[in-house]
N, C-alpha and C. Protein backbone atom coordinates (compact mmCIF):
# COMPACT_ATOMS: atom_id res chain seq x y z
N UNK A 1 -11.94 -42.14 6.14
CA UNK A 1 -11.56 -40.87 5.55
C UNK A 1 -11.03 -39.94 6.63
N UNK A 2 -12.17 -39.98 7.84
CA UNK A 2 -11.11 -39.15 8.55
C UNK A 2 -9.82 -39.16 9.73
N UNK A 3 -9.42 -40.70 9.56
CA UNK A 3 -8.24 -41.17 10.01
C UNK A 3 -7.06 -40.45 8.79
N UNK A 4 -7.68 -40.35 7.34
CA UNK A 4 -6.56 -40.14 6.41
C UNK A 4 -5.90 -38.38 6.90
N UNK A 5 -7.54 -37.31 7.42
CA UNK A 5 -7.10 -35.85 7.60
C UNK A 5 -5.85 -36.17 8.91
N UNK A 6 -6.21 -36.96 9.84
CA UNK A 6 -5.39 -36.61 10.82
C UNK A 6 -4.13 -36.77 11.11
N UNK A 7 -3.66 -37.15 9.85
CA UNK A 7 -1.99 -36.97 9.22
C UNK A 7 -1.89 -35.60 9.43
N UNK A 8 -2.20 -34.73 9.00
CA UNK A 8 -2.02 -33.62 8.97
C UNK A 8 -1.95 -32.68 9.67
N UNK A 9 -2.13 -33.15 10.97
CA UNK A 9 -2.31 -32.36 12.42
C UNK A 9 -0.99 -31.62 12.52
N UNK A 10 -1.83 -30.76 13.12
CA UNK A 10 -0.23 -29.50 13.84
C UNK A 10 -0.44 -30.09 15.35
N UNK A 11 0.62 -30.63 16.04
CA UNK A 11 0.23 -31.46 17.35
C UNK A 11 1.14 -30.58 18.38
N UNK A 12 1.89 -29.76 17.87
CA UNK A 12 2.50 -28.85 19.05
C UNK A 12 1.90 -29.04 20.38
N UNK A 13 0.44 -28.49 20.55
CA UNK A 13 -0.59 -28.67 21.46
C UNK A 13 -2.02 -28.97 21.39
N UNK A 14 -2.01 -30.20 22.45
CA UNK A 14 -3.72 -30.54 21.78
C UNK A 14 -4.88 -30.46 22.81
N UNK A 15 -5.70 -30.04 22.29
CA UNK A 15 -6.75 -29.53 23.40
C UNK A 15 -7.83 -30.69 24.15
N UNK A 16 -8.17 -30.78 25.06
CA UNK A 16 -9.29 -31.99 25.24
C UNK A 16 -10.87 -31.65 26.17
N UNK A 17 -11.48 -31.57 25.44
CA UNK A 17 -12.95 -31.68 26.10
C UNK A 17 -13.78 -32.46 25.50
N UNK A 18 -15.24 -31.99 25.93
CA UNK A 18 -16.44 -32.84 25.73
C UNK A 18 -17.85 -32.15 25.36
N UNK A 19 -18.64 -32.47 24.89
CA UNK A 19 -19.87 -31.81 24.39
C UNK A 19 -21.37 -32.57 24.56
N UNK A 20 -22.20 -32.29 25.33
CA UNK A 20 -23.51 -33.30 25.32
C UNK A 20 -24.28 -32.76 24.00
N UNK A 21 -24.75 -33.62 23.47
CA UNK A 21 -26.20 -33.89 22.44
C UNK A 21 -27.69 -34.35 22.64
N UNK A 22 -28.11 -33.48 22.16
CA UNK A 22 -29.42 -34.08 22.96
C UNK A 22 -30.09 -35.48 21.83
N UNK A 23 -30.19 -36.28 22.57
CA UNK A 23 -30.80 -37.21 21.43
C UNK A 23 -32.20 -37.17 21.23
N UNK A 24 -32.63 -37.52 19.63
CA UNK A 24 -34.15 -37.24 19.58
C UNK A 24 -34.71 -38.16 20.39
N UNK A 25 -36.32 -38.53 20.14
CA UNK A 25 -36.99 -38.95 21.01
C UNK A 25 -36.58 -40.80 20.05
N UNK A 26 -36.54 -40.42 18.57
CA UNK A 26 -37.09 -41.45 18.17
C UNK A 26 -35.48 -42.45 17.88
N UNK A 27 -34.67 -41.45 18.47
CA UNK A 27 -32.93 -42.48 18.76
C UNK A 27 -32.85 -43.61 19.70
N UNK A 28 -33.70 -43.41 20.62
CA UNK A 28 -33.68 -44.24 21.63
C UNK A 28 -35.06 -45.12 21.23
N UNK A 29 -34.72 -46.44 22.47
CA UNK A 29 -35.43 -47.79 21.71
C UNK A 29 -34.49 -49.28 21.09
N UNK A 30 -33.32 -49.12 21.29
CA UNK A 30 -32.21 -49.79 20.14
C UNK A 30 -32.53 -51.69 20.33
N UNK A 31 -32.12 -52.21 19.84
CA UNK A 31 -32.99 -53.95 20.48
C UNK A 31 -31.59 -54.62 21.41
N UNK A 32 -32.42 -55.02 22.05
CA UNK A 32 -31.44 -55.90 23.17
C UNK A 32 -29.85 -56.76 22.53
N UNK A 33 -28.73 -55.96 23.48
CA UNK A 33 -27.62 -56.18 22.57
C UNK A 33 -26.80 -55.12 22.09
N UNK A 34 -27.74 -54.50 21.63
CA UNK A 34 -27.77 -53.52 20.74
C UNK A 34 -26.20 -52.12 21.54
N UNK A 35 -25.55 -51.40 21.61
CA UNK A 35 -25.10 -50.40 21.73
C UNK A 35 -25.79 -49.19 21.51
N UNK A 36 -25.79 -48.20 22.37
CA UNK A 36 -26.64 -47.28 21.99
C UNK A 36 -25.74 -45.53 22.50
N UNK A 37 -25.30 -45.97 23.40
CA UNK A 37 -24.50 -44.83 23.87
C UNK A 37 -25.41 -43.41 24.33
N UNK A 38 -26.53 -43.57 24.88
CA UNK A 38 -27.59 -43.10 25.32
C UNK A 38 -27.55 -43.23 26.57
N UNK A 39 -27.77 -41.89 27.38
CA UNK A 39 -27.93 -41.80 28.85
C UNK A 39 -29.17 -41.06 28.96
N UNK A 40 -29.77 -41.27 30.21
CA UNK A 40 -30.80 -40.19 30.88
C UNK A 40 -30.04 -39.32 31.76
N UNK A 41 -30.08 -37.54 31.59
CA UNK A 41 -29.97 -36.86 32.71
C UNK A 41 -31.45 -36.43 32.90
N UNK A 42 -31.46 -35.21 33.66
CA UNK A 42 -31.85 -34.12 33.86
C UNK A 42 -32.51 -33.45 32.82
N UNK A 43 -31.84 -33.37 31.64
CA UNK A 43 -32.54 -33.15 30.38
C UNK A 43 -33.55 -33.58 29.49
N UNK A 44 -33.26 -35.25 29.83
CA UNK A 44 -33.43 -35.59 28.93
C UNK A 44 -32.34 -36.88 28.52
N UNK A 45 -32.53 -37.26 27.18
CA UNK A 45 -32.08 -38.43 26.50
C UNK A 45 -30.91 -37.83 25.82
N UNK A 46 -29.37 -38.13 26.18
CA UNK A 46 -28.37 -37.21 25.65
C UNK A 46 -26.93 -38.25 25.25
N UNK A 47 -26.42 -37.98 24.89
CA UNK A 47 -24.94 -38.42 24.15
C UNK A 47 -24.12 -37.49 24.57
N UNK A 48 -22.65 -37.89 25.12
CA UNK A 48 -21.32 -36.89 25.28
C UNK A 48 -20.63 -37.46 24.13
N UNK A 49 -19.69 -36.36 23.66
CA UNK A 49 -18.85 -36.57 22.47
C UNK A 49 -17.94 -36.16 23.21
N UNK A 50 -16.39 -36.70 23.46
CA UNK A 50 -15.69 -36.45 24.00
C UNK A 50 -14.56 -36.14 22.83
N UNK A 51 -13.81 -35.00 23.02
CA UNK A 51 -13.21 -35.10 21.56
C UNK A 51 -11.23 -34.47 21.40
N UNK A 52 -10.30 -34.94 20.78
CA UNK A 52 -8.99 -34.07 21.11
C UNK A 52 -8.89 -33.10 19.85
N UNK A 53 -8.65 -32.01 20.21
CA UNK A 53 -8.04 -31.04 18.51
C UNK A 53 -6.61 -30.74 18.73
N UNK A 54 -6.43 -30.52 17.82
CA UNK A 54 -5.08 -30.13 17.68
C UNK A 54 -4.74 -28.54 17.45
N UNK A 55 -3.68 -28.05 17.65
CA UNK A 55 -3.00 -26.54 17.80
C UNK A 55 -3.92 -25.43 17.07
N UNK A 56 -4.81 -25.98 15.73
CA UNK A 56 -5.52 -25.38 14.82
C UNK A 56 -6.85 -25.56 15.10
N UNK A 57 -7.21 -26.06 16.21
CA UNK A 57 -8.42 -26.33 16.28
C UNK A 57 -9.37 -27.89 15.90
N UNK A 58 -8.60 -28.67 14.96
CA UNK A 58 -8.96 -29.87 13.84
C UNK A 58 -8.93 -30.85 14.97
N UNK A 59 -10.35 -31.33 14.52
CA UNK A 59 -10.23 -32.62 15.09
C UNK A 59 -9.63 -33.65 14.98
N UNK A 60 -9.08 -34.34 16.16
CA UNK A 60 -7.63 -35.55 15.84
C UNK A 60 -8.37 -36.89 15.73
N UNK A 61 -8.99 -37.01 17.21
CA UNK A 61 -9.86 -38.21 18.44
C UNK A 61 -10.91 -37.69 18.70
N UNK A 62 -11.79 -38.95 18.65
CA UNK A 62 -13.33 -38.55 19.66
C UNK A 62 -13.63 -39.87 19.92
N UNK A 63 -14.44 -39.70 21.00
CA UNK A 63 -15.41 -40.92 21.27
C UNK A 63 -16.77 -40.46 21.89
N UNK A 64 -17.82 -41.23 21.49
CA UNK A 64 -19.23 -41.12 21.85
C UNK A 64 -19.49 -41.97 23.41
N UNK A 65 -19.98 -41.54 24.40
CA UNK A 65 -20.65 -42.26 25.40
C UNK A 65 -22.13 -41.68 25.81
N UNK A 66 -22.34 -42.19 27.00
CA UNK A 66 -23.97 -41.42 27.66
C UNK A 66 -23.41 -40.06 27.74
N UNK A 67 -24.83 -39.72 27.80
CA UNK A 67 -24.46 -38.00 28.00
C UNK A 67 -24.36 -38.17 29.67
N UNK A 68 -24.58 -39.02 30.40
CA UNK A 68 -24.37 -38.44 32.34
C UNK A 68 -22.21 -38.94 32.38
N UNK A 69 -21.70 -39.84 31.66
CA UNK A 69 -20.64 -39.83 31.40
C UNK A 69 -20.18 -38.71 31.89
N UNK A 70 -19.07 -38.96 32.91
CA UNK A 70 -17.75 -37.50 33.36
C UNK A 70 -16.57 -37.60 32.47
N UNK A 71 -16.33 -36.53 32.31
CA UNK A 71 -14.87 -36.20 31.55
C UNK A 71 -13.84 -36.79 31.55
N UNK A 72 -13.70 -36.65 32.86
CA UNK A 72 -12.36 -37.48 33.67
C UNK A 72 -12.63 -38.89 33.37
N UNK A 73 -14.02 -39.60 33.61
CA UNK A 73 -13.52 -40.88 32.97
C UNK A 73 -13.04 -41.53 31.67
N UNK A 74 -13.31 -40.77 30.85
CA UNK A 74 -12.99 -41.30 29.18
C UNK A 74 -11.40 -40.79 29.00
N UNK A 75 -11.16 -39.65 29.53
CA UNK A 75 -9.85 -38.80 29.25
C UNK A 75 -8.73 -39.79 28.77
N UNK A 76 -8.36 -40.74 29.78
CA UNK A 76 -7.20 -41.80 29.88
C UNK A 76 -7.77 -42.35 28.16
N UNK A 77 -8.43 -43.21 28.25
CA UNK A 77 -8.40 -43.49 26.79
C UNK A 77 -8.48 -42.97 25.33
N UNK A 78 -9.04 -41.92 26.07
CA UNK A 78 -9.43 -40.99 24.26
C UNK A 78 -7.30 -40.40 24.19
N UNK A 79 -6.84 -40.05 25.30
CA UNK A 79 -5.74 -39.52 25.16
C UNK A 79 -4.20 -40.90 25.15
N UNK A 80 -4.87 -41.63 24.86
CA UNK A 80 -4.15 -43.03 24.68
C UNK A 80 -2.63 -42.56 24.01
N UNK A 81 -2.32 -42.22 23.07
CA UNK A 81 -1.43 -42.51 22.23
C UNK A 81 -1.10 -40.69 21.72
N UNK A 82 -1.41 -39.80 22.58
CA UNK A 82 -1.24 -38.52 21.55
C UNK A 82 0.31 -37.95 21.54
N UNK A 83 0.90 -37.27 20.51
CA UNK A 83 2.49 -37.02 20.29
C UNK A 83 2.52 -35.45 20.55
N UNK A 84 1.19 -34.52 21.19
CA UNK A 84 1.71 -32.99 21.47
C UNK A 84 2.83 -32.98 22.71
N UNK A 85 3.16 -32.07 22.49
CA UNK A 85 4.04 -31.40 23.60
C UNK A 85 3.15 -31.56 24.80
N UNK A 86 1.80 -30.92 24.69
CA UNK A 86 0.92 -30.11 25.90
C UNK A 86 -0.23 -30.42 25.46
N UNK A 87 -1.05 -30.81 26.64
CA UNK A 87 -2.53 -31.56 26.57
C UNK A 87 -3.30 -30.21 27.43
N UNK A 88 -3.85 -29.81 27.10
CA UNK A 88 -4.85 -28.26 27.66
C UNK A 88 -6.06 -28.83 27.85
N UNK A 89 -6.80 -29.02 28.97
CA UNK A 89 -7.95 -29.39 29.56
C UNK A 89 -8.90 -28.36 30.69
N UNK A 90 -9.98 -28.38 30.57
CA UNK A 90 -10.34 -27.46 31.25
C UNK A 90 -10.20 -28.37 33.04
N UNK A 91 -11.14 -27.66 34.09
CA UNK A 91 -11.58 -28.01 35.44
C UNK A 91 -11.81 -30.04 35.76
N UNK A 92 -12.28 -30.11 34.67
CA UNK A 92 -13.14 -31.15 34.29
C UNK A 92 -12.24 -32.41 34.45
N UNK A 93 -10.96 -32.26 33.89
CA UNK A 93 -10.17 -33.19 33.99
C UNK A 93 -8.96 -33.46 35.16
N UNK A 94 -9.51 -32.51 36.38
CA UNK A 94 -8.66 -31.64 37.16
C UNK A 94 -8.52 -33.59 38.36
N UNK A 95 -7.01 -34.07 37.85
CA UNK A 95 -7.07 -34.98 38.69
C UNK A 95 -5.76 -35.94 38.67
N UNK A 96 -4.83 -36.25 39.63
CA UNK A 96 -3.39 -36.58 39.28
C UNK A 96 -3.50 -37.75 38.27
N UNK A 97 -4.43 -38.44 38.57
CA UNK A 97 -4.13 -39.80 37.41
C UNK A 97 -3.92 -39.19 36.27
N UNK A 98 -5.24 -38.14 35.95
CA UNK A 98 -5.11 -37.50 34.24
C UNK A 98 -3.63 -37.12 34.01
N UNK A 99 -2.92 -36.00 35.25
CA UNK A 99 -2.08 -35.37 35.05
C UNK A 99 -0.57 -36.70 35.20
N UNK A 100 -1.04 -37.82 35.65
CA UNK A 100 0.14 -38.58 35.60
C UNK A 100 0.26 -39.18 34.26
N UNK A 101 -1.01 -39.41 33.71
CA UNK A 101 -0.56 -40.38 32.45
C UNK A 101 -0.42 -39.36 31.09
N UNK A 102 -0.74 -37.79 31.11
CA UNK A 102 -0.36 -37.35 29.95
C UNK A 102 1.36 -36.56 30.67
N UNK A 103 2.12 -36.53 31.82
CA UNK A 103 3.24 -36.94 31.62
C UNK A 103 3.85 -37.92 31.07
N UNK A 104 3.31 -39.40 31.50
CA UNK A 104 3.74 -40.36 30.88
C UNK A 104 3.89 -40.48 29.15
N UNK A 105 3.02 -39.85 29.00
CA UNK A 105 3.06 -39.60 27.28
C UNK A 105 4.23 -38.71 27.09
N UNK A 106 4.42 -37.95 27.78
CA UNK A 106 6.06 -36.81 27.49
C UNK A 106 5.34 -35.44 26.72
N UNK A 107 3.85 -35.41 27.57
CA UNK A 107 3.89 -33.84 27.44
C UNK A 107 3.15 -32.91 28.44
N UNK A 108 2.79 -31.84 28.31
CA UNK A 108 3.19 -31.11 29.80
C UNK A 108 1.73 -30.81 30.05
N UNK A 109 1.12 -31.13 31.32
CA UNK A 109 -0.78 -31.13 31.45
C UNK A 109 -0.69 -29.56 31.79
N UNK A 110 -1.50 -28.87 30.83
CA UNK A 110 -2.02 -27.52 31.23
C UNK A 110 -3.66 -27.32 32.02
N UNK A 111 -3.67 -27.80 32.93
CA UNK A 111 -5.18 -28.29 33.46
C UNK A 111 -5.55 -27.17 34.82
N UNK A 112 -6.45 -26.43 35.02
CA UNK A 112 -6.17 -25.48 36.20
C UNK A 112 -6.70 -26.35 36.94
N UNK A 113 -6.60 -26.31 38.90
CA UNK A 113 -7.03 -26.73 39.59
C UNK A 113 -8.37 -25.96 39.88
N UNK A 114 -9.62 -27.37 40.23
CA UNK A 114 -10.56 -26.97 41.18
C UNK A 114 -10.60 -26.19 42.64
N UNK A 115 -10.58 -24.99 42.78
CA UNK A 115 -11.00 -24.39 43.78
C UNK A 115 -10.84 -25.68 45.46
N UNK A 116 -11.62 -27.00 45.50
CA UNK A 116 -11.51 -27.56 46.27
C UNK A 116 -10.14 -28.75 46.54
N UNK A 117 -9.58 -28.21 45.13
CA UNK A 117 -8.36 -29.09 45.20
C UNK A 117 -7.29 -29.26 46.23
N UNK A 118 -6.80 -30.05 47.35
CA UNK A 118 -6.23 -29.37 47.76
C UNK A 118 -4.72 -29.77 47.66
N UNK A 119 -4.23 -30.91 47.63
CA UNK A 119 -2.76 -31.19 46.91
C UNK A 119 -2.86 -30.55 45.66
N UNK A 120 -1.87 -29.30 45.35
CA UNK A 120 -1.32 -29.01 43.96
C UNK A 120 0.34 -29.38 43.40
N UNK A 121 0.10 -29.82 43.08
CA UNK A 121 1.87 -30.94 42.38
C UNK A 121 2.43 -29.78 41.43
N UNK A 122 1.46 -29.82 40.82
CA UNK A 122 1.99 -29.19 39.25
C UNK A 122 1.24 -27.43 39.20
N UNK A 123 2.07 -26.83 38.53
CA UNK A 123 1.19 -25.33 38.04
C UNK A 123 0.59 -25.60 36.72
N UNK A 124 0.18 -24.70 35.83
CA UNK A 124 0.11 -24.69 34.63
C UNK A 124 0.07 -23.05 34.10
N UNK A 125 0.48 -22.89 32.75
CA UNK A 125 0.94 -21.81 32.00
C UNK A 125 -0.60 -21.10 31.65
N UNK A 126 -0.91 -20.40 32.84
CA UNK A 126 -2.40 -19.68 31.97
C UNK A 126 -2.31 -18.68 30.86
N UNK A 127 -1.15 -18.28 30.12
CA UNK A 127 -0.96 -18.08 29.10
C UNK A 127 -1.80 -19.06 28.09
N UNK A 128 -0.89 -20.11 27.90
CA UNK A 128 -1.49 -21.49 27.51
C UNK A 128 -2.80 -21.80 27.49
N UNK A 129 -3.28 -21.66 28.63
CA UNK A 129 -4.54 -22.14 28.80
C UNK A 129 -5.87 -21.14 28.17
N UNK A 130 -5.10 -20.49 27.68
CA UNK A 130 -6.19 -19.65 26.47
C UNK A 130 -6.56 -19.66 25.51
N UNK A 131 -5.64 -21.03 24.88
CA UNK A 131 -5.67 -21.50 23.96
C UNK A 131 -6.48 -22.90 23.55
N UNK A 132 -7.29 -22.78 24.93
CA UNK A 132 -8.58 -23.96 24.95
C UNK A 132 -9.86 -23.62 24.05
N UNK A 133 -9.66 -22.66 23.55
CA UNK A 133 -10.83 -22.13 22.98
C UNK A 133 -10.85 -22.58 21.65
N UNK A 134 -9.44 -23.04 21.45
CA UNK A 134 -9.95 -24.02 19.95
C UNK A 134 -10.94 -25.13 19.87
N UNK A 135 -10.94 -25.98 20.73
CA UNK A 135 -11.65 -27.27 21.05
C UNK A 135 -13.06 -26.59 21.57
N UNK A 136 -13.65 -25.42 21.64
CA UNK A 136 -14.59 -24.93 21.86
C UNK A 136 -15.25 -24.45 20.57
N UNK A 137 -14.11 -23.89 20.03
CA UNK A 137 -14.73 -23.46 18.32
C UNK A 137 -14.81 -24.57 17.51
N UNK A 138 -13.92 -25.71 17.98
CA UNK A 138 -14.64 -27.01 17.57
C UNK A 138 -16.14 -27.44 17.55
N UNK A 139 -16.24 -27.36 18.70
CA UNK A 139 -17.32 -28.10 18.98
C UNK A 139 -18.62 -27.08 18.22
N UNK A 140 -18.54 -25.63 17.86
CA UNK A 140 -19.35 -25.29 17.44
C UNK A 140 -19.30 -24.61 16.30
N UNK A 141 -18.45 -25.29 15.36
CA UNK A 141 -18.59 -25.32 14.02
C UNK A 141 -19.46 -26.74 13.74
N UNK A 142 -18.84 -27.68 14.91
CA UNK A 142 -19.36 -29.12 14.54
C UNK A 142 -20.93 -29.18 15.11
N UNK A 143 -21.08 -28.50 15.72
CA UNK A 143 -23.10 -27.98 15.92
C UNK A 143 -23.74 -27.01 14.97
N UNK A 144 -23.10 -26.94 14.53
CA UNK A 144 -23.95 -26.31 13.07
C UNK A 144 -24.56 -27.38 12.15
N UNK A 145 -23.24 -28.88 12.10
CA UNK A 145 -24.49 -29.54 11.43
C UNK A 145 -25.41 -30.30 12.48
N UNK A 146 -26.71 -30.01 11.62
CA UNK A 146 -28.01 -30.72 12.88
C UNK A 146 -28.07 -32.18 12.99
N UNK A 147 -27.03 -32.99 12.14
CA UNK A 147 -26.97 -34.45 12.28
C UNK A 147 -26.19 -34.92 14.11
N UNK A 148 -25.17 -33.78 13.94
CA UNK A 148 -24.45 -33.83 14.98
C UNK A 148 -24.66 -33.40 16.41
N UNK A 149 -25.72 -31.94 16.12
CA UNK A 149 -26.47 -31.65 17.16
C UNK A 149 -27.49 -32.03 17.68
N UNK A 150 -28.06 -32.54 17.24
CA UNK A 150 -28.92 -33.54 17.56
C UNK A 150 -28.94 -34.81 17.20
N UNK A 151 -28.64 -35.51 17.74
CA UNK A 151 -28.43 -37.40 17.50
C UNK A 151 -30.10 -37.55 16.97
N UNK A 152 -29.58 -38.45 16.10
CA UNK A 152 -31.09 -39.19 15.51
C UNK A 152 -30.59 -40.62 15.03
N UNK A 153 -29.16 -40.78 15.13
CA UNK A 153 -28.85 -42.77 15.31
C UNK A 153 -29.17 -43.05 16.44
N UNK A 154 -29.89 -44.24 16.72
CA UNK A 154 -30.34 -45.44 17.42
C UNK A 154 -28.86 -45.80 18.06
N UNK A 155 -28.33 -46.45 16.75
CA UNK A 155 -26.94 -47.13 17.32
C UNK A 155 -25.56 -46.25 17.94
N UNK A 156 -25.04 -46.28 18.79
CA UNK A 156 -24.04 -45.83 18.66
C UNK A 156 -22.50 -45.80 17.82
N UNK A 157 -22.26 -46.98 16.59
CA UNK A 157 -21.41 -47.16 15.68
C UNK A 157 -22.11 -46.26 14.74
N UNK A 158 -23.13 -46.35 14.63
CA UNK A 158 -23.58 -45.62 13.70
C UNK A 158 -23.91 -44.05 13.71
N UNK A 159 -23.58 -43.02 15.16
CA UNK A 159 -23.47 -42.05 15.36
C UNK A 159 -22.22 -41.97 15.57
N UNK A 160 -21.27 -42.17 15.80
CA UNK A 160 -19.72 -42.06 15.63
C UNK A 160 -19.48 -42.47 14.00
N UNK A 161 -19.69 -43.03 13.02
CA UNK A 161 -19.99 -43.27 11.73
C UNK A 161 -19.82 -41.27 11.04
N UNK A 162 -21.19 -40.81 11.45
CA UNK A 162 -21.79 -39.32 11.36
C UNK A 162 -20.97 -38.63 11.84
N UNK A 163 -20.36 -38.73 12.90
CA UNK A 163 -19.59 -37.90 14.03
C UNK A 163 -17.85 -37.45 13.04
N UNK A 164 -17.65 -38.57 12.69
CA UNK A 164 -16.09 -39.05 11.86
C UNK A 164 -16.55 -38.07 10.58
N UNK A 165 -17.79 -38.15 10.06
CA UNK A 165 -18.11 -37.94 8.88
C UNK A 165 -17.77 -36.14 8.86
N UNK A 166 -18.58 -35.41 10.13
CA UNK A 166 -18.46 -34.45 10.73
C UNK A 166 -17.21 -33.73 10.31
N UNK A 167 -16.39 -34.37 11.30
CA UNK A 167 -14.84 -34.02 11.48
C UNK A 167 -14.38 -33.97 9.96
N UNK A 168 -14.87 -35.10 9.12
CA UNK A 168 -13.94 -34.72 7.60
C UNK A 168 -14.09 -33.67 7.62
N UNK A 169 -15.76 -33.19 7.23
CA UNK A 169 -15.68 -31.72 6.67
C UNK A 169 -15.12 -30.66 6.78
N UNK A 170 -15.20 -30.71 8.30
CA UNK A 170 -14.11 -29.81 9.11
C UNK A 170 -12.82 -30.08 8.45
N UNK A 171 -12.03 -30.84 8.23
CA UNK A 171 -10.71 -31.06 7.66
C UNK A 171 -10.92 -30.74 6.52
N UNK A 172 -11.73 -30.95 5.94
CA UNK A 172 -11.64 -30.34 4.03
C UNK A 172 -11.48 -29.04 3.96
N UNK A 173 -12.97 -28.35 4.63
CA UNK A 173 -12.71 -27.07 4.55
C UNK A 173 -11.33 -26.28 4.66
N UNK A 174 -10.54 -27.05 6.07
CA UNK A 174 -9.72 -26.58 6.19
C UNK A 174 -8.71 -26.54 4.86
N UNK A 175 -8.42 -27.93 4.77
CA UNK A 175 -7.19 -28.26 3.81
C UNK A 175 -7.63 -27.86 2.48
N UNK A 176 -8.46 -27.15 1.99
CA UNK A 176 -9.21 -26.29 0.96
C UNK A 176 -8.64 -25.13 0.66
N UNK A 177 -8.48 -24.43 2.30
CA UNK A 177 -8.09 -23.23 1.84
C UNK A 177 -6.58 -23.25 1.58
């Protein structure tokens, strides 16, 4: 169902971050084999949702990993195939490979540099980059539901299952009004 909303994307520009979850106590445990997409930090027992929206905010792409998972590593794949103009990323993704392969896609990386960066290739439009705050109001419309904010699947197919389920709603509401 929610492969069918993401026809509908406004892809002008698409935003990309990530969100940890804390997983309950009783998610973890899964049987040998098993997928679980469960990390230990600092916190605790957590899940990253890594996720792309589009110009409106709507979720396009996501993928589930551990919550100790970095940004920069999933980026290349979650951003596999996207058709915006401009990929808007925060610090997180601050790194030429990212910025070489969403040229390669044929659109323009709005990513600021880290402070310790010290080759800068590219600028970016901080105009633009204000417009990251959709993929932020994403993420916390999509923590309102408590399925999502708090993991309570074991499996990880089966919390990306919930996660997809998530995102419809978000698209209904939208395509409602």
């Amino acid at each position: 169902m929610f492969e069918r909303f993401i026809d509908e994307a406004d892809e002008e520009w698409n935003s990309i971050d990530s969100t940890i979850n804390r997983a309950h106590q009783h998610a973890s445990g899964v049987r040998k084999g098993a997928e679980s997409a469960i990390g230990r930090s600092r916190g605790g027992l957590s899940s990253k949702v890594h996720a792309v929206c589009d110009a409106n905010g709507n979720p396009i792409r996501f993928s589930v990993t551990e919550g100790q998972r970095h940004d920069a590593a999933e980026a290349v794949n979650i951003m596999s195939d996207l058709d915006g103009e401009v990929i808007i990323g925060d610090k997180g993704y601050d790194s030429e490979e990212i910025r070489d392969h969403i040229a390669a896609l044929g659109a323009e990386p709005v990513i600021p540099y880290r402070e310790s960066t010290k080759t800068r290739r590219h600028s970016f439009d901080k105009d633009l980059y204000k417009a990251r705050h959709a993929v932020e109001n994403m993420f916390a419309k999509l923590k309102q539901m408590r399925a999502f904010a708090t993991r309570y699947d074991k499996l990880k197919r089966n919390y990306e299952g919930m996660t997809a389920m998530a995102c419809s709603v978000l698209w209904a509401k939208v395509l409602r009004n």
